[in-house]
Protein backbone atom coordinates (compact mmCIF):
# COMPACT_ATOMS: atom_id res chain seq x y z
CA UNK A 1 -42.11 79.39 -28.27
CA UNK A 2 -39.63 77.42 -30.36
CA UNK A 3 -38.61 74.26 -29.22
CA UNK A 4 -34.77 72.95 -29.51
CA UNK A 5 -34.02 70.54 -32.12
CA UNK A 6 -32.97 67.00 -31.05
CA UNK A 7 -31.48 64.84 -33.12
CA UNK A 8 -32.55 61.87 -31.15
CA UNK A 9 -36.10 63.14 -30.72
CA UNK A 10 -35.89 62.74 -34.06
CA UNK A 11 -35.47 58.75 -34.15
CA UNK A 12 -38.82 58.53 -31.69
CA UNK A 13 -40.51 56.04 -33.28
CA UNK A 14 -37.50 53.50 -33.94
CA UNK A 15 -36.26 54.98 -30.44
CA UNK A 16 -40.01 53.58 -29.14
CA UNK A 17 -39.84 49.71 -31.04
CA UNK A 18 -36.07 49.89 -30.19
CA UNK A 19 -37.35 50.05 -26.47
CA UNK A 20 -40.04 47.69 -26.48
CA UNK A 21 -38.05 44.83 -28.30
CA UNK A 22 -34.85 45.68 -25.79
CA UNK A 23 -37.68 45.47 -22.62
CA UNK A 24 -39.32 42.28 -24.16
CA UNK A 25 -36.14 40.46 -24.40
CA UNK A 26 -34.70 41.71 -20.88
CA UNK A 27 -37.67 42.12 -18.76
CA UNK A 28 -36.13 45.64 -17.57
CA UNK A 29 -37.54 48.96 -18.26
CA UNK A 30 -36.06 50.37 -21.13
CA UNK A 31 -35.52 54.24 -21.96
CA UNK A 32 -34.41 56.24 -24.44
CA UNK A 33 -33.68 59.89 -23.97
CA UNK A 34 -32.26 62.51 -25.90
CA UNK A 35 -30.40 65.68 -24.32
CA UNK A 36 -33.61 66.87 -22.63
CA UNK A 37 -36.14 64.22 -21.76
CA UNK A 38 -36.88 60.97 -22.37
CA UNK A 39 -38.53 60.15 -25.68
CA UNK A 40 -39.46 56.30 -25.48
CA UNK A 41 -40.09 53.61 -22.67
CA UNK A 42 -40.87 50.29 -22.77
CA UNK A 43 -41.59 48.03 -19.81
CA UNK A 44 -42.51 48.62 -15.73
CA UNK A 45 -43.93 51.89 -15.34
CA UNK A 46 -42.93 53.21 -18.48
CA UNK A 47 -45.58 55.57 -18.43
CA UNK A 48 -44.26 57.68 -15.77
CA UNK A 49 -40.88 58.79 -17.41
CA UNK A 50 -41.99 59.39 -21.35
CA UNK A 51 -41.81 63.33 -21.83
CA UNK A 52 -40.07 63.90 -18.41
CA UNK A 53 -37.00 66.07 -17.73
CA UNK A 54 -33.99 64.42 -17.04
CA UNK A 55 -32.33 63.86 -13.41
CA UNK A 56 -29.03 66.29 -12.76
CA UNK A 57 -27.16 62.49 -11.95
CA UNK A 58 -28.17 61.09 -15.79
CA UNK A 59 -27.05 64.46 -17.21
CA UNK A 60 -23.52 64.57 -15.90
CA UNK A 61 -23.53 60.81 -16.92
CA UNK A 62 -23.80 62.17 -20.61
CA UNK A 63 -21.66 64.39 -20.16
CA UNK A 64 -19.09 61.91 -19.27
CA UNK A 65 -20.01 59.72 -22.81
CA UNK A 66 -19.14 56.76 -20.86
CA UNK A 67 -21.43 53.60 -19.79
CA UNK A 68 -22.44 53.20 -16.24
CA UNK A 69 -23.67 49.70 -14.56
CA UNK A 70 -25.38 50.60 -10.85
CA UNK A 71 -27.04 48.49 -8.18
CA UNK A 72 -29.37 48.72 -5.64
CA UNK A 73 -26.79 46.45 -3.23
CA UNK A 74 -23.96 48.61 -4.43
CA UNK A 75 -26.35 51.64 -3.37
CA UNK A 76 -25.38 53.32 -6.80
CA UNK A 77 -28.78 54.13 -8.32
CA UNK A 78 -29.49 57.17 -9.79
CA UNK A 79 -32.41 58.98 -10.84
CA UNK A 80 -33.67 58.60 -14.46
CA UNK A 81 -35.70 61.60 -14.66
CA UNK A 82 -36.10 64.43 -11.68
CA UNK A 83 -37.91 63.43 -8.66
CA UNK A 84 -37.74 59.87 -9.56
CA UNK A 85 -37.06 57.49 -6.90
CA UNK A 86 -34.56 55.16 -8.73
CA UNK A 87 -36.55 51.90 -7.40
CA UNK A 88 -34.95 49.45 -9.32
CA UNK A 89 -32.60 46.67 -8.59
CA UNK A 90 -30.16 47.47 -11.24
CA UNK A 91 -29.28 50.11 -14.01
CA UNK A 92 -27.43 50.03 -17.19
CA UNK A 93 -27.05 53.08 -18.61
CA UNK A 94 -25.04 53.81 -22.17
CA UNK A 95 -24.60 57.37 -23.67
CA UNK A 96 -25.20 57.89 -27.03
CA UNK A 97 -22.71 59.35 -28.79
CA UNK A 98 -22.58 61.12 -32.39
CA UNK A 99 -19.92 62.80 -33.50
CA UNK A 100 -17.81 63.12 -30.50
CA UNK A 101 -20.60 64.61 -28.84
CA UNK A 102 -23.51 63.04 -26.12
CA UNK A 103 -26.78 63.05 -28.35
CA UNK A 104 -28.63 60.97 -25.18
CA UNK A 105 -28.85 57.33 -23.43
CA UNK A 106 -30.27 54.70 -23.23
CA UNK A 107 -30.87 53.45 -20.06
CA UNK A 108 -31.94 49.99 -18.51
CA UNK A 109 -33.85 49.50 -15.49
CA UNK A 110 -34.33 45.98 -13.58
CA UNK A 111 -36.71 45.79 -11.10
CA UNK A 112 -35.97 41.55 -10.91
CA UNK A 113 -35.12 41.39 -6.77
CA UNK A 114 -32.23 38.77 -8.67
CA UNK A 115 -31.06 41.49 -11.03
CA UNK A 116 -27.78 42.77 -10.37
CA UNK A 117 -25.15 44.81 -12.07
CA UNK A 118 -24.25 42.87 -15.27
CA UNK A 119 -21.85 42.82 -18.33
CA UNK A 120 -24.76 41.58 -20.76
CA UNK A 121 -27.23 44.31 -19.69
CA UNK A 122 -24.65 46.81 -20.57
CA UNK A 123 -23.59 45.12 -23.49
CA UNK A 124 -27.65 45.43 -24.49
CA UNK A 125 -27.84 48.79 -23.52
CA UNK A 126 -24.45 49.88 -25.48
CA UNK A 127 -26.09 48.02 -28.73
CA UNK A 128 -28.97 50.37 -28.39
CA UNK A 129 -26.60 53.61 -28.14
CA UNK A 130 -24.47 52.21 -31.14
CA UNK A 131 -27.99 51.71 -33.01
CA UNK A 132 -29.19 54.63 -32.64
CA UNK A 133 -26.29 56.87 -33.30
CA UNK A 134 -25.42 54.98 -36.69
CA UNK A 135 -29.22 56.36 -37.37
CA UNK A 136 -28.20 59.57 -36.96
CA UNK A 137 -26.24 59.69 -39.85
């Protein structure tokens, strides 16, 4: 069976310290997915999205190549990956975008009952997208 190439699949292991670093300094869960799935989490149950398909919602967010900031009060959230139950207080999510086209996000998940939608957690998240597409090439 061949497998489709992704270019972001192919930054997993920066993807993976990018993620942990970004979840240390937030507190959020942090993940990182290319077209397909998500290749790298960091944080609160992390281990439940690495490797799973993404959610239709986070797809046509990608498509769109623009950054998203939901809330739980705002009753905005989304699911990360399919048959998740978007939990979470709050969710930044910023597309990553190389050469015109979506490569993959990284998204931002606070589970902090305090969190809400914020300009600093989508400035994070947007550093991460910008990071990672300049390491695309």
């Amino acid at each position: 069976m061949l497998k489709k190439y992704s270019q972001v699949g192919s930054l997993k292991n920066i993807s993976q310290a990018y993620a942990q670093s970004l979840s240390k300094v937030t507190g959020a869960m942090v993940c990182v997915a290319d077209r397909d799935e998500i290749i790298a989490a960091a944080g609160k149950n992390h281990k439940n999205y690495i490797g799973k398909a993404l959610s239709k919602e986070l797809e046509n967010i990608m498509d769109k190549r623009k950054s998203v900031l939901y809330s739980k009060k705002d009753d905005t959230l989304i699911p990360v990956v399919k048959d998740d139950k978007a939990d979470c207080e709050a969710q930044a999510i910023a597309v990553i975008v190389h050469d015109g086209d979506s490569a993959g996000a990284v998204i931002l998940c606070a589970y902090d009952e305090k969190a809400d939608k914020s300009e600093i957690a989508e400035k994070l998240a947007g550093a991460a997208a910008e990071f990672l597409a300049d390491q695309l090439g």
